[in-house]
C-alpha atoms as a PDB file:
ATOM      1  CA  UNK A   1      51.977 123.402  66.553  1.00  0.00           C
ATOM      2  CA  UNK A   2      53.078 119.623  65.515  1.00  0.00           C
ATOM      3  CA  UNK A   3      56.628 119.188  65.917  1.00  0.00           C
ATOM      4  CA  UNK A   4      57.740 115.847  64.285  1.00  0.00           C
ATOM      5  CA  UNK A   5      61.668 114.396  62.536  1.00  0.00           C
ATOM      6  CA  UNK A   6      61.996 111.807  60.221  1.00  0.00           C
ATOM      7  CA  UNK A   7      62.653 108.672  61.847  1.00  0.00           C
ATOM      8  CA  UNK A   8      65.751 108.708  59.444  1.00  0.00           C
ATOM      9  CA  UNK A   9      69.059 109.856  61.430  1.00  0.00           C
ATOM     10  CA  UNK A  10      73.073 109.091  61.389  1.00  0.00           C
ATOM     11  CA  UNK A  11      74.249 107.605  64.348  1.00  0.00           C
ATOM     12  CA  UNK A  12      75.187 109.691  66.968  1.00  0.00           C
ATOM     13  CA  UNK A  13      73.590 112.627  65.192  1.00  0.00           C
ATOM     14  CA  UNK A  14      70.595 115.525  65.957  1.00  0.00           C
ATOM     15  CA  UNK A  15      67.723 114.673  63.767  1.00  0.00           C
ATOM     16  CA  UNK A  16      68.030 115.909  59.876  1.00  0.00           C
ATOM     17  CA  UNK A  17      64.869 115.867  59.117  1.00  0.00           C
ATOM     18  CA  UNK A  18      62.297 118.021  61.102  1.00  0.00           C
ATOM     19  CA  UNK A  19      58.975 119.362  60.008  1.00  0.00           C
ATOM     20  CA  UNK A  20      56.532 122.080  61.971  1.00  0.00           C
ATOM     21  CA  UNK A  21      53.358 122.486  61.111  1.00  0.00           C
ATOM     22  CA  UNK A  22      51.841 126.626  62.069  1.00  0.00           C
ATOM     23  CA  UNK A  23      48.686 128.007  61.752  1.00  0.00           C
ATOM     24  CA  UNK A  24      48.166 129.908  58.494  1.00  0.00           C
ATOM     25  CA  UNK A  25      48.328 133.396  60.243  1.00  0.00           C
ATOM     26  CA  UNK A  26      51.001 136.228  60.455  1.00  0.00           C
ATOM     27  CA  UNK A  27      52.450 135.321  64.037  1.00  0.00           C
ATOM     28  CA  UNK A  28      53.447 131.614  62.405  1.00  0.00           C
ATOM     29  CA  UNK A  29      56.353 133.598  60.331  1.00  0.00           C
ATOM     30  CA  UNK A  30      58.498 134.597  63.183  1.00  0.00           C
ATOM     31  CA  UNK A  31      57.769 131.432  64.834  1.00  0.00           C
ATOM     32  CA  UNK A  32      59.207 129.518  62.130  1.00  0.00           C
ATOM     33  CA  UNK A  33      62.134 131.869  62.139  1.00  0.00           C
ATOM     34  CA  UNK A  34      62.835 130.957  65.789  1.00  0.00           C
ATOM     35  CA  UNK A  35      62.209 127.463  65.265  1.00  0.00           C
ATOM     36  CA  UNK A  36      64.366 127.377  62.251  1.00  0.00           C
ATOM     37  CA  UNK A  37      67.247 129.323  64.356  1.00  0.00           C
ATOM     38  CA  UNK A  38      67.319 127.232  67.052  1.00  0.00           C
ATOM     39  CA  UNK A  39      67.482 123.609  64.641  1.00  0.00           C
ATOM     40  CA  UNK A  40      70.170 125.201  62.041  1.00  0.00           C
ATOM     41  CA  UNK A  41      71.920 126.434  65.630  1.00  0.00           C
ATOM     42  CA  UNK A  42      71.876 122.394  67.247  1.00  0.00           C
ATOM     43  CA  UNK A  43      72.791 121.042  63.534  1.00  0.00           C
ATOM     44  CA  UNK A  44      76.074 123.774  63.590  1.00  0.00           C
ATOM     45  CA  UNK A  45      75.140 125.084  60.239  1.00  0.00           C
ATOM     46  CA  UNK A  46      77.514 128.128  59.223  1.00  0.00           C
ATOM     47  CA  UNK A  47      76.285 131.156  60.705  1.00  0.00           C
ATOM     48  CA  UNK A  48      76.457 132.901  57.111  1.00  0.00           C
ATOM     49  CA  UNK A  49      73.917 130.250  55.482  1.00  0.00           C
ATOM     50  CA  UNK A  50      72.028 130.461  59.451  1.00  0.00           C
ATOM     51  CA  UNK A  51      71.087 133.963  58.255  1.00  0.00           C
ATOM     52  CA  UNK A  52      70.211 133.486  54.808  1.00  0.00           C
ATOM     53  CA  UNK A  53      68.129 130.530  55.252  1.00  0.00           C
ATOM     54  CA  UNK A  54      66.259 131.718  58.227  1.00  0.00           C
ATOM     55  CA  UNK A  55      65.224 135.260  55.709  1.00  0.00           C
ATOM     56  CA  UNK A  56      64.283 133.123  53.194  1.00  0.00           C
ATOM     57  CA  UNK A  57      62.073 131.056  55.423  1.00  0.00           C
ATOM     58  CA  UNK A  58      60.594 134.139  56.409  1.00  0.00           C
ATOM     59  CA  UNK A  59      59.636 135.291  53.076  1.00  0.00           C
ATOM     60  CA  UNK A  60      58.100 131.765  51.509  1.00  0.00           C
ATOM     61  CA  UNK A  61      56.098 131.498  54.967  1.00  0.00           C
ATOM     62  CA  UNK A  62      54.878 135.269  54.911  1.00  0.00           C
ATOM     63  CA  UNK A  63      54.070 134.424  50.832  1.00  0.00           C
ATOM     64  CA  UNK A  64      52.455 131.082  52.341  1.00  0.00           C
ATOM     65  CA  UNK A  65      50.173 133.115  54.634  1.00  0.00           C
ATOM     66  CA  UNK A  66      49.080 135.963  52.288  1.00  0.00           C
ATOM     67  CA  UNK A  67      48.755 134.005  48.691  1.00  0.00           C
ATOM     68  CA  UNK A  68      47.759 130.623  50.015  1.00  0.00           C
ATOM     69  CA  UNK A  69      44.333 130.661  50.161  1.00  0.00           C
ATOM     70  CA  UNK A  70      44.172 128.027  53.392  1.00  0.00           C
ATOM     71  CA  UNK A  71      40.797 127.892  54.947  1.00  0.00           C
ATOM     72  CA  UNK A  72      40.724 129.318  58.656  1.00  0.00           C
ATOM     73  CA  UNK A  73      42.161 126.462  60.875  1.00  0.00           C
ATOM     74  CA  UNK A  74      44.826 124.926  57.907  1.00  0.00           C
ATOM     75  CA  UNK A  75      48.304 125.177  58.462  1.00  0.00           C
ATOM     76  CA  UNK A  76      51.461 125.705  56.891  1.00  0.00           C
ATOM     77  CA  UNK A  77      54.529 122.977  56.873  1.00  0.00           C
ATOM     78  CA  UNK A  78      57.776 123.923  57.058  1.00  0.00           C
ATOM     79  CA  UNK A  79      60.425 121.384  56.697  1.00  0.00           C
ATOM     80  CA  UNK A  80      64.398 122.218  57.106  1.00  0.00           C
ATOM     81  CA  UNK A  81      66.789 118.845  55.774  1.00  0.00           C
ATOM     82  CA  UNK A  82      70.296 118.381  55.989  1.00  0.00           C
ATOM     83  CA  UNK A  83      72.727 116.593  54.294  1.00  0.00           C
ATOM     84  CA  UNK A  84      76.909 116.820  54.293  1.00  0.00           C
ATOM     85  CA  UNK A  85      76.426 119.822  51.603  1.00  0.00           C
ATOM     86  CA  UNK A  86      72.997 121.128  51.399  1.00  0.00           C
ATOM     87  CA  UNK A  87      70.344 122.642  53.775  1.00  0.00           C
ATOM     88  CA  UNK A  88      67.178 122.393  51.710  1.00  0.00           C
ATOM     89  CA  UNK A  89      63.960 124.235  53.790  1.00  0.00           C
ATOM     90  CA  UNK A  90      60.432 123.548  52.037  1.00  0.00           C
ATOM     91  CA  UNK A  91      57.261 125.469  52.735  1.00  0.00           C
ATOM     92  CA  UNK A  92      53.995 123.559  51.892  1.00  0.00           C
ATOM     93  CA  UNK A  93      50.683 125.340  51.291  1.00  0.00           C
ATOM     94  CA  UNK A  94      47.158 124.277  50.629  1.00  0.00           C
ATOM     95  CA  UNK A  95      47.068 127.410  47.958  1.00  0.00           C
ATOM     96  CA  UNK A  96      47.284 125.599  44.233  1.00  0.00           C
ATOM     97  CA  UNK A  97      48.555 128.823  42.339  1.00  0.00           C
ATOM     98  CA  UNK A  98      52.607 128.648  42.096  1.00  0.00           C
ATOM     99  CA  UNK A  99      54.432 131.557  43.099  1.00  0.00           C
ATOM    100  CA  UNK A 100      55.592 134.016  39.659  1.00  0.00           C
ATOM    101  CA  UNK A 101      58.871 136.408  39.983  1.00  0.00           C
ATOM    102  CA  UNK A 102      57.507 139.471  40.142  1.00  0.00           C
ATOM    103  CA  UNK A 103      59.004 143.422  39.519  1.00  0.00           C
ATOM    104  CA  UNK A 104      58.870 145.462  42.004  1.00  0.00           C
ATOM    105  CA  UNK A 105      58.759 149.451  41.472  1.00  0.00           C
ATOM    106  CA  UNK A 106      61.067 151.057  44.263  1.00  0.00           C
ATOM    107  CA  UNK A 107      57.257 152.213  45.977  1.00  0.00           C
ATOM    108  CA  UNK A 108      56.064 148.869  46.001  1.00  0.00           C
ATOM    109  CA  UNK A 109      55.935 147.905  50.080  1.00  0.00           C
ATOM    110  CA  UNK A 110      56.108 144.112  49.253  1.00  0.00           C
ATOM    111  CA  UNK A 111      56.457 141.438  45.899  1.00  0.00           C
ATOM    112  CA  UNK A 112      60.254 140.704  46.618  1.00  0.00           C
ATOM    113  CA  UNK A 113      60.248 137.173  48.056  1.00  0.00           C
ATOM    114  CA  UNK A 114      60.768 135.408  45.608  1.00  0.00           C
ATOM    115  CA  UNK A 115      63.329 137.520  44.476  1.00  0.00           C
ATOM    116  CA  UNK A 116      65.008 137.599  47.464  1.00  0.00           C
ATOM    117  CA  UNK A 117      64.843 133.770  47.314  1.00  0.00           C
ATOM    118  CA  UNK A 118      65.961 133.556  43.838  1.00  0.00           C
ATOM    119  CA  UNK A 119      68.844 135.692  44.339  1.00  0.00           C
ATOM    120  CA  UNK A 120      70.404 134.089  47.660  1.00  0.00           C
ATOM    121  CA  UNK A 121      69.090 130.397  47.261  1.00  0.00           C
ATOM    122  CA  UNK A 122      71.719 128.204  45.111  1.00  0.00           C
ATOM    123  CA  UNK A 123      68.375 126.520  43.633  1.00  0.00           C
ATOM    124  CA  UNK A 124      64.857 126.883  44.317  1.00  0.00           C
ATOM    125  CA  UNK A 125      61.584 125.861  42.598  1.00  0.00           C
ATOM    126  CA  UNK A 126      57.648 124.716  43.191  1.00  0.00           C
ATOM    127  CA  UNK A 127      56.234 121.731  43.034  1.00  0.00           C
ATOM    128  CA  UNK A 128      52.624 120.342  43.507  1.00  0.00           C
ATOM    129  CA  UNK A 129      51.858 118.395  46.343  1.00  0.00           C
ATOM    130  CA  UNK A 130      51.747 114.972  45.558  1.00  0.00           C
ATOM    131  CA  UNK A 131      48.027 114.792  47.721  1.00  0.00           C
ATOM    132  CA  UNK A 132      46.965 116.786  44.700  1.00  0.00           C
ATOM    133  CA  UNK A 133      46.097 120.021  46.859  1.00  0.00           C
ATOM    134  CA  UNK A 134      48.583 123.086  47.204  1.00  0.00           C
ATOM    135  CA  UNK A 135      52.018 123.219  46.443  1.00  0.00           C
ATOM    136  CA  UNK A 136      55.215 123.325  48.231  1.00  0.00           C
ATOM    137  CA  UNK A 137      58.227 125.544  47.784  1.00  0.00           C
ATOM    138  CA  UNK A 138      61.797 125.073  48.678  1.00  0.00           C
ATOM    139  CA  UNK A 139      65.069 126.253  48.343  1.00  0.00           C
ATOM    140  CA  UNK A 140      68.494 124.938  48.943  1.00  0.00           C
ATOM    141  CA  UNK A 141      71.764 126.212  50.277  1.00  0.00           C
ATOM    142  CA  UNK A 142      75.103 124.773  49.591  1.00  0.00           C
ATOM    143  CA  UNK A 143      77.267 124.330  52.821  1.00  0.00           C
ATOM    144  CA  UNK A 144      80.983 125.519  52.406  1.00  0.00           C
ATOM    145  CA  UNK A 145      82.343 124.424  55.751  1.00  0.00           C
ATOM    146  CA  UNK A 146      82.579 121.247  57.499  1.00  0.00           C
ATOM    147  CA  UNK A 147      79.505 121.256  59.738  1.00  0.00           C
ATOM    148  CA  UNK A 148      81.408 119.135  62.444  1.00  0.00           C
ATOM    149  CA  UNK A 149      84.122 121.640  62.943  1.00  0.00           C
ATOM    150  CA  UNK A 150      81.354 124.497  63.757  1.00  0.00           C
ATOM    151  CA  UNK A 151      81.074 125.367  67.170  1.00  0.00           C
ATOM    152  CA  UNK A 152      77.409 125.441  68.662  1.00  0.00           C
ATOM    153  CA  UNK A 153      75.649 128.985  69.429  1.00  0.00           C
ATOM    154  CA  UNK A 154      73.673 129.600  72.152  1.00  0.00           C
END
């Protein structure tokens, strides 16, 4: 796994800008969901948008692993940002076919991702990656409280 930030920061402030970079396998969704817990944790984002972005994570990185068509040994990117308002996460895929809304009968054991995402997300959407192979899809929370006057969680 490649850990890296942005080499943009406030001063006196956590990074708010970090990327990870997991193999395109199964295991890599709950390890973005840890790693994802433990950043919006240090950056004292609201527990209630904690939760919701660390689902959604899960779903576009379980969508990245199943519909992206990497070749054994690519990986997925995950990048989380953070701004005064918004937590914006971004999952990046070598697959070049954009995700579609889908419905889902009530016996269907999967197909709800996106849903999901376009349900709890205030905005979301897909974009092609500007190297010209895969795509990358994000969604964006709004923040409702004043980040500095969150305590941290262990």
């Amino acid at each position: 796994m490649n850990v890296g930030t942005s080499p943009v920061t406030r001063p006196g402030c956590l990074p708010q800008d970090i990327e990870w970079r997991l193999p395109s396998h199964p295991r890599s969704v709950g390890r973005a969901r840890t790693l994802l817990r433990h950043q919006v944790s240090s950056w004292r984002v609201p527990e209630d948008a904690a939760d919701t972005a660390v689902l959604l994570l899960s779903e576009l990185m379980t969508n990245a692993c199943r519909h992206g068509h990497a070749s054994p040994g690519r990986e997925i990117s995950a990048r989380c940002l953070l701004s005064d308002t918004t937590l914006r996460v971004e999952v990046s895929d070598a697959g070049n076919e954009l995700p579609r809304l889908r419905r889902s009968s009530p016996d269907d054991e999967s197909g709800r991702g996106l849903a999901l995402v376009a349900a709890l997300a205030d905005t979301w959407n897909t974009d092609p990656r500007p190297c010209g192979i895969g795509k990358t899809v994000w969604f964006e929370l709004t923040l409702h409280a004043e980040l500095a006057a969150q305590p941290a969680r262990p």
